[in-house]
N, C-alpha and C. Protein backbone atom coordinates (compact mmCIF):
# COMPACT_ATOMS: atom_id res chain seq x y z
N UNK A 1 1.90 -11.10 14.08
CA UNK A 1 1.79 -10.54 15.41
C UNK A 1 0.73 -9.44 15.42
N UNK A 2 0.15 -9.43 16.65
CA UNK A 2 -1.23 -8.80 16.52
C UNK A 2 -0.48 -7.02 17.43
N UNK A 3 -0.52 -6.10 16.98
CA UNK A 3 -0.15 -5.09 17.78
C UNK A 3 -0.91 -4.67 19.05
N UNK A 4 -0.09 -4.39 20.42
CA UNK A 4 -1.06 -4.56 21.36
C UNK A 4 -2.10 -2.61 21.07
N UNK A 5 -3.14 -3.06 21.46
CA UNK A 5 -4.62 -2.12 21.78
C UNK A 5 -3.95 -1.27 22.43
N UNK A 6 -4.19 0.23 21.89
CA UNK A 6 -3.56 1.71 22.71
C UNK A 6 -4.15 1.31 23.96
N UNK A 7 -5.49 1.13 24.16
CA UNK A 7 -6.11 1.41 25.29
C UNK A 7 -5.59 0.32 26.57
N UNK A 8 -5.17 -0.51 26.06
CA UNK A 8 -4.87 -1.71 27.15
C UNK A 8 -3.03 -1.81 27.44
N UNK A 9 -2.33 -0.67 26.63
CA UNK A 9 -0.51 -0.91 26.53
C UNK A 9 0.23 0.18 26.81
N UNK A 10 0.92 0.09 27.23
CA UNK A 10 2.17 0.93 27.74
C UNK A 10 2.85 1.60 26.59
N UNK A 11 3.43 2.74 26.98
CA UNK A 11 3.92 3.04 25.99
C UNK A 11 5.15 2.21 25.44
N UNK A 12 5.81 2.08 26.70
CA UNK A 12 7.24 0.83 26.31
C UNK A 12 6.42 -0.34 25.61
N UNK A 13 5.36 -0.88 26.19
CA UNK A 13 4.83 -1.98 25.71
C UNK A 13 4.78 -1.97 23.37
N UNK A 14 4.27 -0.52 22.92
CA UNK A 14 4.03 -0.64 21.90
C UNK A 14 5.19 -0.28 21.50
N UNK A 15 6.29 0.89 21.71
CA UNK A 15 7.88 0.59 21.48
C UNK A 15 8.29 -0.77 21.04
N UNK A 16 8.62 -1.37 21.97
CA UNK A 16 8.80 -2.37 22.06
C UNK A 16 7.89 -3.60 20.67
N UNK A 17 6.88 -3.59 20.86
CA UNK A 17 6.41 -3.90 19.16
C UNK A 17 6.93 -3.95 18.22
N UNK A 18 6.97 -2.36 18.08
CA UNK A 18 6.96 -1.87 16.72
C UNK A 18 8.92 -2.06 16.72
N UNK A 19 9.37 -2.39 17.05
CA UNK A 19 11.29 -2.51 17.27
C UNK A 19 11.20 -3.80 17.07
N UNK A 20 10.29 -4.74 17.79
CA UNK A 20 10.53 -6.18 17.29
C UNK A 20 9.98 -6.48 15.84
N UNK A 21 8.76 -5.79 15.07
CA UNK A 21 8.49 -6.28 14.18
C UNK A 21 9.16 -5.72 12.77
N UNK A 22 9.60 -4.71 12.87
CA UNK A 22 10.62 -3.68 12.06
C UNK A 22 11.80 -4.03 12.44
N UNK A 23 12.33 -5.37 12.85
CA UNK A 23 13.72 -5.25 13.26
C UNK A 23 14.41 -5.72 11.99
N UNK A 24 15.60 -5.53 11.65
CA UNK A 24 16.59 -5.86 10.57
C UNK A 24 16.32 -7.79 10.65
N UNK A 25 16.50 -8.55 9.73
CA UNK A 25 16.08 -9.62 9.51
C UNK A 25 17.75 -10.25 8.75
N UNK A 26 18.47 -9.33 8.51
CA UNK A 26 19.76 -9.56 7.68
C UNK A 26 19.77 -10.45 6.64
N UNK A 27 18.66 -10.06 5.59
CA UNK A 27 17.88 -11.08 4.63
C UNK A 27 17.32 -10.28 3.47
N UNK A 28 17.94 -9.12 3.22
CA UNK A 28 17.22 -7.41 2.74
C UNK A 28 16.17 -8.13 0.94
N UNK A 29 16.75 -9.16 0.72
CA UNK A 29 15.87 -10.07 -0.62
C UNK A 29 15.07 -10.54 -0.39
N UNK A 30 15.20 -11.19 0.77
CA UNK A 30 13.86 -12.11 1.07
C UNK A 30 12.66 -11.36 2.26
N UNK A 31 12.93 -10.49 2.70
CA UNK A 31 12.19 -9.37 4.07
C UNK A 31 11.67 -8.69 3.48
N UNK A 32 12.01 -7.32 2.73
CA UNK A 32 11.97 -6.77 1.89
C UNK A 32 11.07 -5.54 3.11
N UNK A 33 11.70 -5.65 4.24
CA UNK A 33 11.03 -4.23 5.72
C UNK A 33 11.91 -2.99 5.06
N UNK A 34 13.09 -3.01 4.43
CA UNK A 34 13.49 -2.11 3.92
C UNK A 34 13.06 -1.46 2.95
N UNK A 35 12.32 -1.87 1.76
CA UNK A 35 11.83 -1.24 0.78
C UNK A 35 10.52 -0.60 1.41
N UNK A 36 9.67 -1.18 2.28
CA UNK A 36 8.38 -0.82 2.94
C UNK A 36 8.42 0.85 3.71
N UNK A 37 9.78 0.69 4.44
CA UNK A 37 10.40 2.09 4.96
C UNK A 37 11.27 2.43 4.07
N UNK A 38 11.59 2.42 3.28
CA UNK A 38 12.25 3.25 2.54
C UNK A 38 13.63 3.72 3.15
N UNK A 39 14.60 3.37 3.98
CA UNK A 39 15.24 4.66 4.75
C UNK A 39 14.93 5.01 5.66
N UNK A 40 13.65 4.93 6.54
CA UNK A 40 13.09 6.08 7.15
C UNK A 40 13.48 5.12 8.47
N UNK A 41 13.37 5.34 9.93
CA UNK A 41 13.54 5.03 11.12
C UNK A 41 11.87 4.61 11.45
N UNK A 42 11.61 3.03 11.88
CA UNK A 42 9.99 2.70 12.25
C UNK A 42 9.87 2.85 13.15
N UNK A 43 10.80 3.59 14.23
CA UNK A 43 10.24 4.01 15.60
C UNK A 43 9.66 5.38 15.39
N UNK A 44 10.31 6.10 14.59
CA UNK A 44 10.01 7.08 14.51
C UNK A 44 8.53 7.54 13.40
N UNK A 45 8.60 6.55 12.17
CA UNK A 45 7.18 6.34 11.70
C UNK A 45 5.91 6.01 12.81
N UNK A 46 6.19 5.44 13.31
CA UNK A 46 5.07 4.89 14.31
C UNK A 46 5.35 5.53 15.88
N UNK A 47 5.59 7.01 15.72
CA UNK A 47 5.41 7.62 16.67
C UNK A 47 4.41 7.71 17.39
N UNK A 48 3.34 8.23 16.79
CA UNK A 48 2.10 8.31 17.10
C UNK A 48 1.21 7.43 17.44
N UNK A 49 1.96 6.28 17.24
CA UNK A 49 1.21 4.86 17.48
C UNK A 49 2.04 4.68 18.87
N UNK A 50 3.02 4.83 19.49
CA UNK A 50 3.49 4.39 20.40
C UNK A 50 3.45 5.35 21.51
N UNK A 51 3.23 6.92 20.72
CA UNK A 51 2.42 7.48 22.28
C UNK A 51 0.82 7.90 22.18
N UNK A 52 0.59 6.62 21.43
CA UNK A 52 -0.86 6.57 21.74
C UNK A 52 -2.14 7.27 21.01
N UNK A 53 -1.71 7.89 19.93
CA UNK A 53 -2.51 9.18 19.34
C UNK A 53 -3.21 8.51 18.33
N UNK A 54 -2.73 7.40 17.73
CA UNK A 54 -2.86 6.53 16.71
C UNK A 54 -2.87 5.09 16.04
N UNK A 55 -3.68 4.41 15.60
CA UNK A 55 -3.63 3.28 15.48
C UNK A 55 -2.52 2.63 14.56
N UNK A 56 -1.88 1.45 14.92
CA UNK A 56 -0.62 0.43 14.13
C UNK A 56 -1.23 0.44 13.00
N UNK A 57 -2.69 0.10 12.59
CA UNK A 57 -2.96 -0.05 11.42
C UNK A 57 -3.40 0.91 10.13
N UNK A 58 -3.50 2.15 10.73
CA UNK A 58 -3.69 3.21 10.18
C UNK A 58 -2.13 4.06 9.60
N UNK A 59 -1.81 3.67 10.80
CA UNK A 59 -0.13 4.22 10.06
C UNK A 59 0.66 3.05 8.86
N UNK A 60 0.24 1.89 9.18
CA UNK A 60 0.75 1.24 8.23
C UNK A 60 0.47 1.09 6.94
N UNK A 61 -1.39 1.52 6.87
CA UNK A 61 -1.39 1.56 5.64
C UNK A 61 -1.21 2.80 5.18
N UNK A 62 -1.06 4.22 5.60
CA UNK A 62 -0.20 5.24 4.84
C UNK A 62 0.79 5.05 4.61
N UNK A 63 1.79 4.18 5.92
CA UNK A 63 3.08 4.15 4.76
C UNK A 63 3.01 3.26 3.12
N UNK A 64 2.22 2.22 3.22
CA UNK A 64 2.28 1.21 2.21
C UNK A 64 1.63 2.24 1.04
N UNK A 65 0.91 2.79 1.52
CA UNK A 65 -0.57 3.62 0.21
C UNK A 65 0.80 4.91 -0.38
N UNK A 66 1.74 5.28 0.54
CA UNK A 66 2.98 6.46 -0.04
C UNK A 66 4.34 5.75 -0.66
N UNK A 67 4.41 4.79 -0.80
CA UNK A 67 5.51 3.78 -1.33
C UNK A 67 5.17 3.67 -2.43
């Protein structure tokens, strides 16, 4: 899934994203979104991406580059 463009999305619009693609998969061996966050809440990692300050792909690879 391609994350929608700050410039063209709502804020619900990228919420909404980032909740569907971080969602629990009930599969924690084979997903493995839990080890990626660690614990942490991905609405709240990708704050800044969802009000706009920051790009999906920039935050994602700090989390991956701090894991």
């Amino acid at each position: 899934m391609t994350p929608p463009r700050i410039e063209v999305s709502t804020m619900e619009e990228r919420r909404a994203f980032v909740l569907e693609v971080w969602k629990c998969l009930g599969n924690c061996e084979e997903c493995g979104k839990c080890r990626i966050l660690r614990g942490r809440d991905a609405e709240t990692l990708y704050a800044p991406y969802i009000d706009g300050k920051e790009e999906y792909i920039d935050i994602t690879l700090r989390i991956r580059n701090n894991n």
